[in-house]
C-alpha atoms as a PDB file:
ATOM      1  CA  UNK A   1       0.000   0.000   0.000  1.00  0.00           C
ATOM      2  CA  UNK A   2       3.090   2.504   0.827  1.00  0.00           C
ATOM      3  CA  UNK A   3       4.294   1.484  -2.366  1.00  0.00           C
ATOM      4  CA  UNK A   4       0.916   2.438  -4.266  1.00  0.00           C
ATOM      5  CA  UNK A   5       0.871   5.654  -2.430  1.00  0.00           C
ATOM      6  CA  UNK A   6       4.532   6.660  -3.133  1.00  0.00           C
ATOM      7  CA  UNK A   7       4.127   6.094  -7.179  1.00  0.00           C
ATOM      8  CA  UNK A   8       0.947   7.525  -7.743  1.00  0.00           C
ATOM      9  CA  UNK A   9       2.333  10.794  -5.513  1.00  0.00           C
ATOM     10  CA  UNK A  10       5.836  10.739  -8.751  1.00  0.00           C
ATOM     11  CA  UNK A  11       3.083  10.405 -11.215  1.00  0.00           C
ATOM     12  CA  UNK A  12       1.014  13.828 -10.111  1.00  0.00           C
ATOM     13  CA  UNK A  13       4.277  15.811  -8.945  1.00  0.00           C
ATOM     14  CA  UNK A  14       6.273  14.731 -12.188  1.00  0.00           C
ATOM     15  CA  UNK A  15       3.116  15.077 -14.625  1.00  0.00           C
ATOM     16  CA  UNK A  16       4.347  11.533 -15.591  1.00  0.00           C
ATOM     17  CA  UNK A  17       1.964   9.757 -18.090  1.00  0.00           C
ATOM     18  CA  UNK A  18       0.899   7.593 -20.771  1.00  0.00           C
ATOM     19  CA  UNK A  19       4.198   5.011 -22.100  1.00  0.00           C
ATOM     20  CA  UNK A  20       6.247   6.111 -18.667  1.00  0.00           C
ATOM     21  CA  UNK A  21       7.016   2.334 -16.895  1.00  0.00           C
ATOM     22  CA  UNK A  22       5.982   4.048 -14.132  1.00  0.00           C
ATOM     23  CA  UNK A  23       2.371   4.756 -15.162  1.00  0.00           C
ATOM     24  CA  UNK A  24       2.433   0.697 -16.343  1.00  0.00           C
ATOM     25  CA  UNK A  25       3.329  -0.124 -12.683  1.00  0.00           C
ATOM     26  CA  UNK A  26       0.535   1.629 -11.123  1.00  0.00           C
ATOM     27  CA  UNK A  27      -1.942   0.145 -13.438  1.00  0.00           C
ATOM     28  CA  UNK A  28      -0.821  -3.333 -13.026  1.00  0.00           C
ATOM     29  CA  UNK A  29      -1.116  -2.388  -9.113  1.00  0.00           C
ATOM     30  CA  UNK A  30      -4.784  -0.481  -9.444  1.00  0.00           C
ATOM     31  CA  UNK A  31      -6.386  -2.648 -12.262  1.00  0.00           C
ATOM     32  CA  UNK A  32     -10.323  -0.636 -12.172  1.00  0.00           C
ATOM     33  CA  UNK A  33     -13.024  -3.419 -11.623  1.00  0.00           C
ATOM     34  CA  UNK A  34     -15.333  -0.751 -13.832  1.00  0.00           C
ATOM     35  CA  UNK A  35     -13.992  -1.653 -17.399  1.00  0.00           C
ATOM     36  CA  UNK A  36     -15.593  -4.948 -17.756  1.00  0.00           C
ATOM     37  CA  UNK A  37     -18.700  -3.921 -16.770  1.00  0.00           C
ATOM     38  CA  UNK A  38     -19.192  -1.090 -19.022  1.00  0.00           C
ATOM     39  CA  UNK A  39     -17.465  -3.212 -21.588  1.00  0.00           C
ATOM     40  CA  UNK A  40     -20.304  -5.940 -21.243  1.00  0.00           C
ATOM     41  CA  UNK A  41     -22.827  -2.768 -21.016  1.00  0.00           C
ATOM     42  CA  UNK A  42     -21.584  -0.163 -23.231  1.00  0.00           C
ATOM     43  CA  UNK A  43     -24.775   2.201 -23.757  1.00  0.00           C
ATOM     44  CA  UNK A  44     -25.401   2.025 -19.846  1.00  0.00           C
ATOM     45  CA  UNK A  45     -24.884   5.811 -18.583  1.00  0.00           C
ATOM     46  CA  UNK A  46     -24.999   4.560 -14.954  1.00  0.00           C
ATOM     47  CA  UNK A  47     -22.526   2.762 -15.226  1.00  0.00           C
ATOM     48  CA  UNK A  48     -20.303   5.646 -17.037  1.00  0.00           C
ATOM     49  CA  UNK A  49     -21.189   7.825 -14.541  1.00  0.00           C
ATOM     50  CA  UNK A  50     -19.378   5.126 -12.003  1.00  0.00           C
ATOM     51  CA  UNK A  51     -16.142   5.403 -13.875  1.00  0.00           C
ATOM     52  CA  UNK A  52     -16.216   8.471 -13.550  1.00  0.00           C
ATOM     53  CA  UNK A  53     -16.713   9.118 -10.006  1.00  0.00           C
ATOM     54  CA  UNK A  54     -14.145   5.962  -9.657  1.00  0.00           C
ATOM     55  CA  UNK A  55     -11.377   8.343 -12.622  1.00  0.00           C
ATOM     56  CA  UNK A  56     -12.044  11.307  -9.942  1.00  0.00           C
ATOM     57  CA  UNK A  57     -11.581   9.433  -7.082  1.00  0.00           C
ATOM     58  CA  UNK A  58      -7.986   8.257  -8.569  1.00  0.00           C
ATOM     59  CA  UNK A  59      -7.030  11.713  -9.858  1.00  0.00           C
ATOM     60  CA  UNK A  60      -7.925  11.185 -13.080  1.00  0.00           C
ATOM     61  CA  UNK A  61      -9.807  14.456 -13.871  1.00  0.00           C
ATOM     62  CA  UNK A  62     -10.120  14.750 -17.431  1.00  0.00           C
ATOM     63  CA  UNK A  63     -11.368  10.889 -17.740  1.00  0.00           C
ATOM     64  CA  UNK A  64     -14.010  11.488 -14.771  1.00  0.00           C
ATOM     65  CA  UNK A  65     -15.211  14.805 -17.231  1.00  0.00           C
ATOM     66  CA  UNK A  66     -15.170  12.780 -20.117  1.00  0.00           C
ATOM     67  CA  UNK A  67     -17.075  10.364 -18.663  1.00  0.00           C
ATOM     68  CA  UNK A  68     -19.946  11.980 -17.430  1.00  0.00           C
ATOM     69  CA  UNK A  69     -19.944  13.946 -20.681  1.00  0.00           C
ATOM     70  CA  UNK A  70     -20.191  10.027 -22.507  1.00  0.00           C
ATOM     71  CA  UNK A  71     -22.620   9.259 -19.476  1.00  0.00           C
ATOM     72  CA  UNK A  72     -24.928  12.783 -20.601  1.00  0.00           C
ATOM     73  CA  UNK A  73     -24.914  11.574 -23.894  1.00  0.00           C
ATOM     74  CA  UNK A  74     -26.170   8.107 -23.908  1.00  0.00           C
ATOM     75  CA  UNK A  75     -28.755   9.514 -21.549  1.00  0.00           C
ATOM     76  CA  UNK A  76     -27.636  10.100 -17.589  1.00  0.00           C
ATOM     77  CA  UNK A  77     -30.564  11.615 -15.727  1.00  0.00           C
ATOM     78  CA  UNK A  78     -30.418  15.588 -15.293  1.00  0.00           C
ATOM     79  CA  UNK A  79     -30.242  15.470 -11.678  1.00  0.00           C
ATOM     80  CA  UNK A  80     -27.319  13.117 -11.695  1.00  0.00           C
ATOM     81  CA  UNK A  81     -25.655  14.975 -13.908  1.00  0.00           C
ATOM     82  CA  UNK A  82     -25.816  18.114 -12.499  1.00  0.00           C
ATOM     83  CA  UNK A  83     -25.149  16.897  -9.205  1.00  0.00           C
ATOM     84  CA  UNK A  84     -21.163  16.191 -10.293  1.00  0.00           C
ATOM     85  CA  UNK A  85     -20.684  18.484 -13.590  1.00  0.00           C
ATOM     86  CA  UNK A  86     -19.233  21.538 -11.659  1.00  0.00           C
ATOM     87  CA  UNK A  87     -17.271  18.907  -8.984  1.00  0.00           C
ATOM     88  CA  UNK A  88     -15.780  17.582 -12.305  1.00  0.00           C
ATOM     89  CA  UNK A  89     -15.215  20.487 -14.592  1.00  0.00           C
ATOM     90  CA  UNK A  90     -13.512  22.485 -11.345  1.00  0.00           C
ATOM     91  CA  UNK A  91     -11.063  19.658 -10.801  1.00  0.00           C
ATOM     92  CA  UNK A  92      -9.501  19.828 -14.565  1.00  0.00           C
ATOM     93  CA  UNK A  93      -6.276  21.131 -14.892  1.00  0.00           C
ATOM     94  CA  UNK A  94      -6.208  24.042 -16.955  1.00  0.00           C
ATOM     95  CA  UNK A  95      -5.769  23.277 -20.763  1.00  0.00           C
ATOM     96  CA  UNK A  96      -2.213  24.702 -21.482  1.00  0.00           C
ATOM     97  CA  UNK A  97      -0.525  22.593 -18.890  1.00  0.00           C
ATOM     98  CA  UNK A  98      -0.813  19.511 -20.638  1.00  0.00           C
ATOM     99  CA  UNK A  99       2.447  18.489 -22.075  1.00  0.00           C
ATOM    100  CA  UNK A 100       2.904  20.439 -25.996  1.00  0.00           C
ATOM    101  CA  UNK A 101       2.477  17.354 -27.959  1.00  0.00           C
ATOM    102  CA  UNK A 102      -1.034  16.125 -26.474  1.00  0.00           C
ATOM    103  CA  UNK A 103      -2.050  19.775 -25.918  1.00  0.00           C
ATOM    104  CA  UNK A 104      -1.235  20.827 -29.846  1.00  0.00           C
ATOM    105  CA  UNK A 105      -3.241  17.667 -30.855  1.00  0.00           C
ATOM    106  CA  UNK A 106      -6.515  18.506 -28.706  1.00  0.00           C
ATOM    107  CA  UNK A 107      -6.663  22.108 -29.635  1.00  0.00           C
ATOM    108  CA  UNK A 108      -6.130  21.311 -33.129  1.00  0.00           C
ATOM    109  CA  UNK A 109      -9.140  18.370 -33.087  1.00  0.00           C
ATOM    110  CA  UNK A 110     -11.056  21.138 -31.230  1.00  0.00           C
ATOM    111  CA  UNK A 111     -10.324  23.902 -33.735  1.00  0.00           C
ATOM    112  CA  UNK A 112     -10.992  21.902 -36.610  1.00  0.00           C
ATOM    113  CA  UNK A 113     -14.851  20.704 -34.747  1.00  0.00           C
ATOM    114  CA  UNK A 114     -15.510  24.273 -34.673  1.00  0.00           C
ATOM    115  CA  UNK A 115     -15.199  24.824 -38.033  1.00  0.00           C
ATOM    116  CA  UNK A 116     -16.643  21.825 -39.703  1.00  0.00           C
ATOM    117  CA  UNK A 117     -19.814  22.849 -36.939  1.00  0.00           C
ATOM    118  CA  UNK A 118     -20.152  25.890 -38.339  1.00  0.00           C
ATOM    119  CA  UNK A 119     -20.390  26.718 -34.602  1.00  0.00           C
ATOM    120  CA  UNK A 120     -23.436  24.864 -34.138  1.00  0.00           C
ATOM    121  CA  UNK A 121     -23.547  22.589 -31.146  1.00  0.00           C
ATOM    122  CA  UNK A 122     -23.027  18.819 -32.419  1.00  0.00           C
ATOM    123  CA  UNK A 123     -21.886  15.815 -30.968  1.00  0.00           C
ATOM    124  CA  UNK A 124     -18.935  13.741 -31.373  1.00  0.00           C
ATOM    125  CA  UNK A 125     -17.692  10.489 -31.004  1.00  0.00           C
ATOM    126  CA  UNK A 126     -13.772  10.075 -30.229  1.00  0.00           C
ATOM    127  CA  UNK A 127     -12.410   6.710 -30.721  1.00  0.00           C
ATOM    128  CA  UNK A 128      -9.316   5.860 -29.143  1.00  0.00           C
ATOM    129  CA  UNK A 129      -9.142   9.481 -27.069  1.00  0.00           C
ATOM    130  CA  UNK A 130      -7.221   7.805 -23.992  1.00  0.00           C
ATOM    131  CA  UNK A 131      -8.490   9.810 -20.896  1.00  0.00           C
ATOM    132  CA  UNK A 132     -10.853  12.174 -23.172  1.00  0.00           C
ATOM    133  CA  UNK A 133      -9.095  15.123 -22.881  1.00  0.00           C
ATOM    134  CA  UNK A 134     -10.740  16.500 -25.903  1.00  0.00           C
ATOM    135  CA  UNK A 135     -14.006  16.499 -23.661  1.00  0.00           C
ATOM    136  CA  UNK A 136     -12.026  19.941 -22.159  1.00  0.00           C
ATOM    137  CA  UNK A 137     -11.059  21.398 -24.890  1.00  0.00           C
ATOM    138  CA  UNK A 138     -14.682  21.333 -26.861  1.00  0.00           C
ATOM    139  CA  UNK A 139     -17.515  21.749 -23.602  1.00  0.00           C
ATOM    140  CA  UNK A 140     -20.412  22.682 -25.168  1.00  0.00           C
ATOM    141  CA  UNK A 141     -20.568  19.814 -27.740  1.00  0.00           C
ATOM    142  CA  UNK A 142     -22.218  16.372 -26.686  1.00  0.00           C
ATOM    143  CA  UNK A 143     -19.124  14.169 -26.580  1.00  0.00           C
ATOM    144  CA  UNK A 144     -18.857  10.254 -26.435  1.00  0.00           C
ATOM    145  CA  UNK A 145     -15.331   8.251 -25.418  1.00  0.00           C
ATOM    146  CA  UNK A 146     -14.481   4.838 -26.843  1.00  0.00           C
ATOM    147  CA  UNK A 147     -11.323   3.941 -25.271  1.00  0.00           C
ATOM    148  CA  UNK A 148     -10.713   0.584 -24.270  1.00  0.00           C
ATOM    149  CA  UNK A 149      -8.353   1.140 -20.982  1.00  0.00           C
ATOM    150  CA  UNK A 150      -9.821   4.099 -20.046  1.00  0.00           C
ATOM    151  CA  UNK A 151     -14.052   2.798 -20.346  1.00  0.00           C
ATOM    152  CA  UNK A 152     -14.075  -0.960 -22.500  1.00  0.00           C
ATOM    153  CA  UNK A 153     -15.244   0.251 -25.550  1.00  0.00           C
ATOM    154  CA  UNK A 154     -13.519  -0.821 -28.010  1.00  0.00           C
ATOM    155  CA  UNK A 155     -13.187   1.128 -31.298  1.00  0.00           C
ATOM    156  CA  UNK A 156     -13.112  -2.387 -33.446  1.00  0.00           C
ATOM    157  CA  UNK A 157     -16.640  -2.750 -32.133  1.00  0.00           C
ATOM    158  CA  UNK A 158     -18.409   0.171 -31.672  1.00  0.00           C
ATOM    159  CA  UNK A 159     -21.903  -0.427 -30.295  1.00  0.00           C
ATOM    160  CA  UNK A 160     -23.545   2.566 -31.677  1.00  0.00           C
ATOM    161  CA  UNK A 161     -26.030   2.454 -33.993  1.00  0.00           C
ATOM    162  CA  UNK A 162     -25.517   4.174 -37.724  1.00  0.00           C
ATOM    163  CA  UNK A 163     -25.202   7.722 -38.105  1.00  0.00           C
ATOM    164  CA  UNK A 164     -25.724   8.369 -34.576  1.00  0.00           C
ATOM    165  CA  UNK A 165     -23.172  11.238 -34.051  1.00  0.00           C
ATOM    166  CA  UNK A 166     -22.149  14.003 -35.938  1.00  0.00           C
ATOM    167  CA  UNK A 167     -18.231  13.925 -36.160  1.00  0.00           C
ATOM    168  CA  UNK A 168     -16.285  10.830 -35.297  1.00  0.00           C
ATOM    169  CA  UNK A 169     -12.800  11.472 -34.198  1.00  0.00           C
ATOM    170  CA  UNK A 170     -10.087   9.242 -33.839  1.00  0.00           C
ATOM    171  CA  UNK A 171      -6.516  10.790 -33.041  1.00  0.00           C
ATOM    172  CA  UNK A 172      -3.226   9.213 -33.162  1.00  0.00           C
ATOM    173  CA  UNK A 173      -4.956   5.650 -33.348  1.00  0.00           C
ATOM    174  CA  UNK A 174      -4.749   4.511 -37.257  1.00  0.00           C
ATOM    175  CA  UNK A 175      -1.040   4.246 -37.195  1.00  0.00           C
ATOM    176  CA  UNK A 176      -1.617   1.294 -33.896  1.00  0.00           C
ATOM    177  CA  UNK A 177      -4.052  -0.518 -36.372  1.00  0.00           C
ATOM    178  CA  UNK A 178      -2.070  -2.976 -38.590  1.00  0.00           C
ATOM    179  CA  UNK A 179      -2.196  -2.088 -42.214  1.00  0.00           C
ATOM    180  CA  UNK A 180      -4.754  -5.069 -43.510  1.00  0.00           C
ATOM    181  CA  UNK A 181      -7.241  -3.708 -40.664  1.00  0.00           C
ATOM    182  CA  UNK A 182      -7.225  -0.284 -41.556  1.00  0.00           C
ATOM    183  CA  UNK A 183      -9.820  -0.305 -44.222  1.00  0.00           C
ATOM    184  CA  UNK A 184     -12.657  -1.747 -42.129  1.00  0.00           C
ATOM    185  CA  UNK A 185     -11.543   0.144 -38.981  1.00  0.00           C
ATOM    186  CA  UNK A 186     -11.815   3.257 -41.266  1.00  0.00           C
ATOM    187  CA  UNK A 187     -15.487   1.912 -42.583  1.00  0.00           C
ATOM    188  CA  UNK A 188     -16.562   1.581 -39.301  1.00  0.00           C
ATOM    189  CA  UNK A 189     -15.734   5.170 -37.796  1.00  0.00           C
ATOM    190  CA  UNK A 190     -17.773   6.065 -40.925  1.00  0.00           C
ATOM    191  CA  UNK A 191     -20.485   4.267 -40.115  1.00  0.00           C
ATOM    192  CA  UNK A 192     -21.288   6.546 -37.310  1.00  0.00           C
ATOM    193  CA  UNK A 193     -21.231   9.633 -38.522  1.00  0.00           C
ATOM    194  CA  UNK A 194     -23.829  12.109 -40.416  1.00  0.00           C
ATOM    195  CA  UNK A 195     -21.621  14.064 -41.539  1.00  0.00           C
ATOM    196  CA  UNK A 196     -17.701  13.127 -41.351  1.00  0.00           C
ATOM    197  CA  UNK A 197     -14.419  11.324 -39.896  1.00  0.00           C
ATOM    198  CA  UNK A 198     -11.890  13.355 -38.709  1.00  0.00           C
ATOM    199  CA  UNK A 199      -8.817  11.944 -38.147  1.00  0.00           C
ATOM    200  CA  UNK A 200      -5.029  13.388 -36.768  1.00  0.00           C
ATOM    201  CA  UNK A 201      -2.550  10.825 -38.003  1.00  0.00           C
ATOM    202  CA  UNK A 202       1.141  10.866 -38.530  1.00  0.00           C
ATOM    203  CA  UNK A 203       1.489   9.567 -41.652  1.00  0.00           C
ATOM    204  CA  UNK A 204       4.788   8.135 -43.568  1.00  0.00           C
ATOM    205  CA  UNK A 205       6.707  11.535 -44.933  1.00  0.00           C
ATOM    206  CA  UNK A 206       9.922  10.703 -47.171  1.00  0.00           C
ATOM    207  CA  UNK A 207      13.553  11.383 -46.577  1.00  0.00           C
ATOM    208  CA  UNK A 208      12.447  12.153 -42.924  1.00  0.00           C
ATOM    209  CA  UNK A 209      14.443   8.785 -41.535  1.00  0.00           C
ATOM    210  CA  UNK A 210      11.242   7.362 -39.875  1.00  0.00           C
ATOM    211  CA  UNK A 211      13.083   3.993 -38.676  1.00  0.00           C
ATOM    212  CA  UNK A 212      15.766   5.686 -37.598  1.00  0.00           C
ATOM    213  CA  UNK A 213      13.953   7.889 -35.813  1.00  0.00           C
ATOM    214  CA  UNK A 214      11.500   5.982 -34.237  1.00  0.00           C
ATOM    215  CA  UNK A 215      14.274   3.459 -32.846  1.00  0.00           C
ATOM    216  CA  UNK A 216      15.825   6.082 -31.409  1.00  0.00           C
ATOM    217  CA  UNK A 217      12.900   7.022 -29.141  1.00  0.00           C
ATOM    218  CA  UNK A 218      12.665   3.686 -28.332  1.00  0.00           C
ATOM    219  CA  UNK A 219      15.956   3.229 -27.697  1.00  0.00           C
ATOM    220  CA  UNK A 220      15.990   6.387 -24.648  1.00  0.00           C
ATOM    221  CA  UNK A 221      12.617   6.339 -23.569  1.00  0.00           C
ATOM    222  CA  UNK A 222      11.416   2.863 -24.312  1.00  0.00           C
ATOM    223  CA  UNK A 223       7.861   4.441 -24.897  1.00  0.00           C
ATOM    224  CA  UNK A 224       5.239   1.447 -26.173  1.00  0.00           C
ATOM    225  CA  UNK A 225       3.749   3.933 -28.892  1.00  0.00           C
ATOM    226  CA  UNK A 226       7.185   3.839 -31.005  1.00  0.00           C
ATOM    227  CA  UNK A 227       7.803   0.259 -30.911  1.00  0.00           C
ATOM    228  CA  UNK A 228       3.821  -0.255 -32.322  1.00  0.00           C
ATOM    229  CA  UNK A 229       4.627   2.726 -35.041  1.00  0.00           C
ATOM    230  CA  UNK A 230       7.412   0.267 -36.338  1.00  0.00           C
ATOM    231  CA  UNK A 231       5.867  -2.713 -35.650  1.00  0.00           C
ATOM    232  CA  UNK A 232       2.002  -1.511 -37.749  1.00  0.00           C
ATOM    233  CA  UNK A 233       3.840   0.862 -39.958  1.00  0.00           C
ATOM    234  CA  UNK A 234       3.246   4.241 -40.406  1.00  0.00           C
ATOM    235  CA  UNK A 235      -0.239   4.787 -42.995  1.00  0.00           C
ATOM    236  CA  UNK A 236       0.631   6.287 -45.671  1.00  0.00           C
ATOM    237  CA  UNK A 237      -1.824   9.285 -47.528  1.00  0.00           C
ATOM    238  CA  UNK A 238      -1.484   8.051 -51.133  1.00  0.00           C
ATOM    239  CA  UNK A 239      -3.520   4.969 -49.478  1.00  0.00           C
ATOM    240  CA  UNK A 240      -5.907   6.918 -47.542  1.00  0.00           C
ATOM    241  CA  UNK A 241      -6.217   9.152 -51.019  1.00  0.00           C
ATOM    242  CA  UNK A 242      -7.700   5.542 -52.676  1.00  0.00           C
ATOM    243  CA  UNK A 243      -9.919   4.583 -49.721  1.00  0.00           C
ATOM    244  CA  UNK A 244     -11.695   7.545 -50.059  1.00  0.00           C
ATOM    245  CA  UNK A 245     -11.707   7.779 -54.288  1.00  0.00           C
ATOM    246  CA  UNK A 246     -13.040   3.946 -54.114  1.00  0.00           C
ATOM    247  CA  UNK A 247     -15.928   4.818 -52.245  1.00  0.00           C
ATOM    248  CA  UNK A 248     -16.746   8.189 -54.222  1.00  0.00           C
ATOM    249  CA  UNK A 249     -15.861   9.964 -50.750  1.00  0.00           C
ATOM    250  CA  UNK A 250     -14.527  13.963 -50.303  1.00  0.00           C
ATOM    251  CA  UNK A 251     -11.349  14.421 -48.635  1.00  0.00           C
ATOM    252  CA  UNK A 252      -9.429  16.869 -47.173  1.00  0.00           C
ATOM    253  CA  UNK A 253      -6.009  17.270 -46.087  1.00  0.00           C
ATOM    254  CA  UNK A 254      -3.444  19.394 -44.065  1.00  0.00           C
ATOM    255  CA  UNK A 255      -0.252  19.376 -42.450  1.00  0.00           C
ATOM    256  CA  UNK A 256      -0.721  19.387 -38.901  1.00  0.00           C
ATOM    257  CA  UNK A 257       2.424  20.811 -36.544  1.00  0.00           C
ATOM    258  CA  UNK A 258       6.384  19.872 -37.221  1.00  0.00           C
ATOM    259  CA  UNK A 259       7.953  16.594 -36.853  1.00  0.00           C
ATOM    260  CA  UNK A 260      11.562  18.142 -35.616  1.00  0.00           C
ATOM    261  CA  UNK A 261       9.959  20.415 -32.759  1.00  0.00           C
ATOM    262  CA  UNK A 262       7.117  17.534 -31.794  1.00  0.00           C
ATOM    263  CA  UNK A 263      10.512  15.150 -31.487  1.00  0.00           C
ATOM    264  CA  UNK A 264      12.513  17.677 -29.613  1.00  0.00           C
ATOM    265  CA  UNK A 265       9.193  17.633 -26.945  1.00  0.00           C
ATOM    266  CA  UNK A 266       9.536  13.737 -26.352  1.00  0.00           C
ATOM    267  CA  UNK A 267      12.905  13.818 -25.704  1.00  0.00           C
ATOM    268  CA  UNK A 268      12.358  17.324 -23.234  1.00  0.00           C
ATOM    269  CA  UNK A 269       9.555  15.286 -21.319  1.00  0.00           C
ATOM    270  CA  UNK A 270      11.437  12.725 -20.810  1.00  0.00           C
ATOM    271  CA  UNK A 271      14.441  14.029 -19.679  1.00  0.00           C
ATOM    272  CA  UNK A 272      12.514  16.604 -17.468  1.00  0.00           C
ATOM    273  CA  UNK A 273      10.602  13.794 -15.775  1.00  0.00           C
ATOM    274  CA  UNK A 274      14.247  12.246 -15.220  1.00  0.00           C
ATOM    275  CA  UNK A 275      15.773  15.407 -13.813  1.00  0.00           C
ATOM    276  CA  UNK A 276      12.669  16.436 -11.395  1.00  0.00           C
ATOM    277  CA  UNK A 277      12.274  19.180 -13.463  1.00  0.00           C
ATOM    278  CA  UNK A 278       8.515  19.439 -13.270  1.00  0.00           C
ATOM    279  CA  UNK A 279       8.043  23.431 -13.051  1.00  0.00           C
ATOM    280  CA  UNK A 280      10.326  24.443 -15.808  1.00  0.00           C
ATOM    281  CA  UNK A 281       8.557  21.608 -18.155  1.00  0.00           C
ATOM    282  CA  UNK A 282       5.227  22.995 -17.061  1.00  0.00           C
ATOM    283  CA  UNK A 283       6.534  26.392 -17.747  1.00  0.00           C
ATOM    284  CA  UNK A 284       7.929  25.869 -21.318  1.00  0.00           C
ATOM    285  CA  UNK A 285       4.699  23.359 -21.939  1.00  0.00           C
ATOM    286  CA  UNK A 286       2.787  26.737 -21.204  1.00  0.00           C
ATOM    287  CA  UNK A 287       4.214  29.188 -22.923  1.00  0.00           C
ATOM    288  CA  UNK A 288       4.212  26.989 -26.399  1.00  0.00           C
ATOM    289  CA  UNK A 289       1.231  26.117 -26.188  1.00  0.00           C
ATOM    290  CA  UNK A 290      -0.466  29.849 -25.238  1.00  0.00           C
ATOM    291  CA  UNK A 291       1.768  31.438 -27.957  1.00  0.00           C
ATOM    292  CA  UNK A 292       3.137  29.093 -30.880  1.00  0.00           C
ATOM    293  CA  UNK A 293      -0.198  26.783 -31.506  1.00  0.00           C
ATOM    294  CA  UNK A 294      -0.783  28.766 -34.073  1.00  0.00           C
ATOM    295  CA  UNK A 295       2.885  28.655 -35.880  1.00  0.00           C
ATOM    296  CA  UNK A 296       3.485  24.990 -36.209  1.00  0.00           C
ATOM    297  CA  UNK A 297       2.394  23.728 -39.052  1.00  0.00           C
ATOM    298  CA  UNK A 298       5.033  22.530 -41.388  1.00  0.00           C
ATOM    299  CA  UNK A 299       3.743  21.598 -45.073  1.00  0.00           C
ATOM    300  CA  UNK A 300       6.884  19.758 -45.510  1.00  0.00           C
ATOM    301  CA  UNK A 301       7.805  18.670 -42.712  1.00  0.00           C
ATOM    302  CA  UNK A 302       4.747  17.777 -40.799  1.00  0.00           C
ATOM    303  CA  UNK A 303       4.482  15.556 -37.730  1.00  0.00           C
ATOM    304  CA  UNK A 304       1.017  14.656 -38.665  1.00  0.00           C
ATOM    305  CA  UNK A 305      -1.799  15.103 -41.572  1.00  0.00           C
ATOM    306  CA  UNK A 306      -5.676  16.594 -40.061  1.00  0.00           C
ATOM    307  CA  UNK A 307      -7.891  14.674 -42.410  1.00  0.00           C
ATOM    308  CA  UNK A 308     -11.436  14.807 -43.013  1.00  0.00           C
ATOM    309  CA  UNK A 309     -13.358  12.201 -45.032  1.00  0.00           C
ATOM    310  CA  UNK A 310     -17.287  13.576 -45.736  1.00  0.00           C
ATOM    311  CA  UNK A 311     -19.908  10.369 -44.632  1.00  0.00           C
ATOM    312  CA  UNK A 312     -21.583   9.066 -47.534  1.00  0.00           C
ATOM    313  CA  UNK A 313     -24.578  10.569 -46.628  1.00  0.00           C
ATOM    314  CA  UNK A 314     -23.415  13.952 -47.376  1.00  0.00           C
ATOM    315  CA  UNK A 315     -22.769  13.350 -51.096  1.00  0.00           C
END
């Protein structure tokens, strides 16, 4: 138990998260009894609402939001919701003190809802959104997590009916799907939405040394999410290009932020999380992302591509 207590107290003072062995200790330690349940119940809101309470409870705050914003949308009573809305939404760290890389992903998934919505409320389905951060970052739309750690939904299975959300979202997810999957993983996130996919993907970008650079995250911060970019390969857009012209579907697509500064950003974290360093990270973590969002993109050098596919149902 003084073991428990002594990791999960380095994970909130270091702002240590997702691939960090350290985070994969604690889970193995504090497996949540919750998943299965709403795995084997998906479309229960009760039972959302419970992983949330449970997320908050653990310190989770932005999965314990996105919950009970999943919860409001597959129908949570008013009363219940409004009894832990505020408790939730207070206890969410502020926006631009969430490491660069995650925080120039969200606002740019955010941005890119508010224009395709026209600024129209509409809900959205994100598939694959870890701890739902993008719940934060877009509060007024009715939101939806699949994420199978974080809730048991699994994004191969999605047990929505057709068409039932607006946007369906999937971020940094397509490159983790192995290459013969990707076609039916894709025809499935279309399946839910009226009126498109939007996806933010790194993609394969030539002469940028991907293998090299890949094994050399992996080989100084051993982080899970490099070793599955080799081992699936990195999608490339000439494919995503025919998916789309096979099916007689609209596409879209823009770079999306720069490969060498999103690199130099692992390596920082990483190093800062070593050193103890966790107010100067939080401090340059701030400052990029409240004054150089808006800089980043690279068109040839991008660190990702921000697709968007139109649903067959809008052509």
């Amino acid at each position: 138990m003084k073991l428990k207590i002594i990791l999960k107290k380095a994970l909130k003072l270091f702002r240590i998260t997702g691939d960090h062995w350290l985070v994969q200790l604690v889970r193995k330690k504090r497996e949540n009894p919750l998943i299965k349940k709403v795995s084997d119940d998906p479309l229960n809101p009760l039972l959302h609402l419970e992983n949330a309470k449970h997320a908050s409870a653990n310190g989770n705050h932005f999965l314990a939001y996105s919950e009970l914003k999943t919860a409001n949308h597959l129908g949570l009573d008013r009363e219940q919701l409004e009894k832990y809305e505020s408790i939730f939404k207070a206890a969410l760290p502020e926006n631009s003190t969430l490491d660069h890389n995650m925080y120039f992903r969200m606002k740019s998934l955010a941005d890119e809802i508010l224009r395709r919505s026209s600024g129209s409320v509409c809900s959205v389905l994100d598939v694959g959104g870890g701890s739902g951060a993008l719940a934060s970052f877009i509060p007024e739309h009715s939101y939806c997590l699949v994420e199978p750690t974080a809730n048991g939904i699994s994004g191969t299975n999605l047990p929505f009916v057709g068409r039932s959300f607006d946007f369906v979202v999937s971020c940094h997810v397509l490159e983790h799907i192995p290459p013969d999957d990707r076609e039916l993983f894709l025809d499935q996130l279309l399946s839910k939405s009226s009126a498109g996919l939007i996806l933010l993907n790194p993609f394969e970008v030539k002469k940028t040394l991907v293998t090299e650079r890949l094994q050399l995250v992996i080989d100084i911060t051993e982080a899970s999410w490099a070793k599955e970019h080799l081992d699936c390969s990195l999608p490339r857009i000439e494919d995503l290009e025919a998916y789309a012209a096979e099916r007689g579907l609209q596409i879209q697509i823009r770079p999306n932020g720069t490969m060498t500064t999103s690199l130099a950003f692992v390596f920082m974290q990483h190093f800062a999380y070593l050193a103890g360093a966790r107010k100067e990270i939080l401090k340059i973590d701030s400052f990029f992302n409240k004054n150089y969002g808006k800089i980043l993109d690279s068109e040839a050098y991008p660190n990702a591509y921000l697709v968007f596919i139109e649903s067959p149902s809008q052509i």
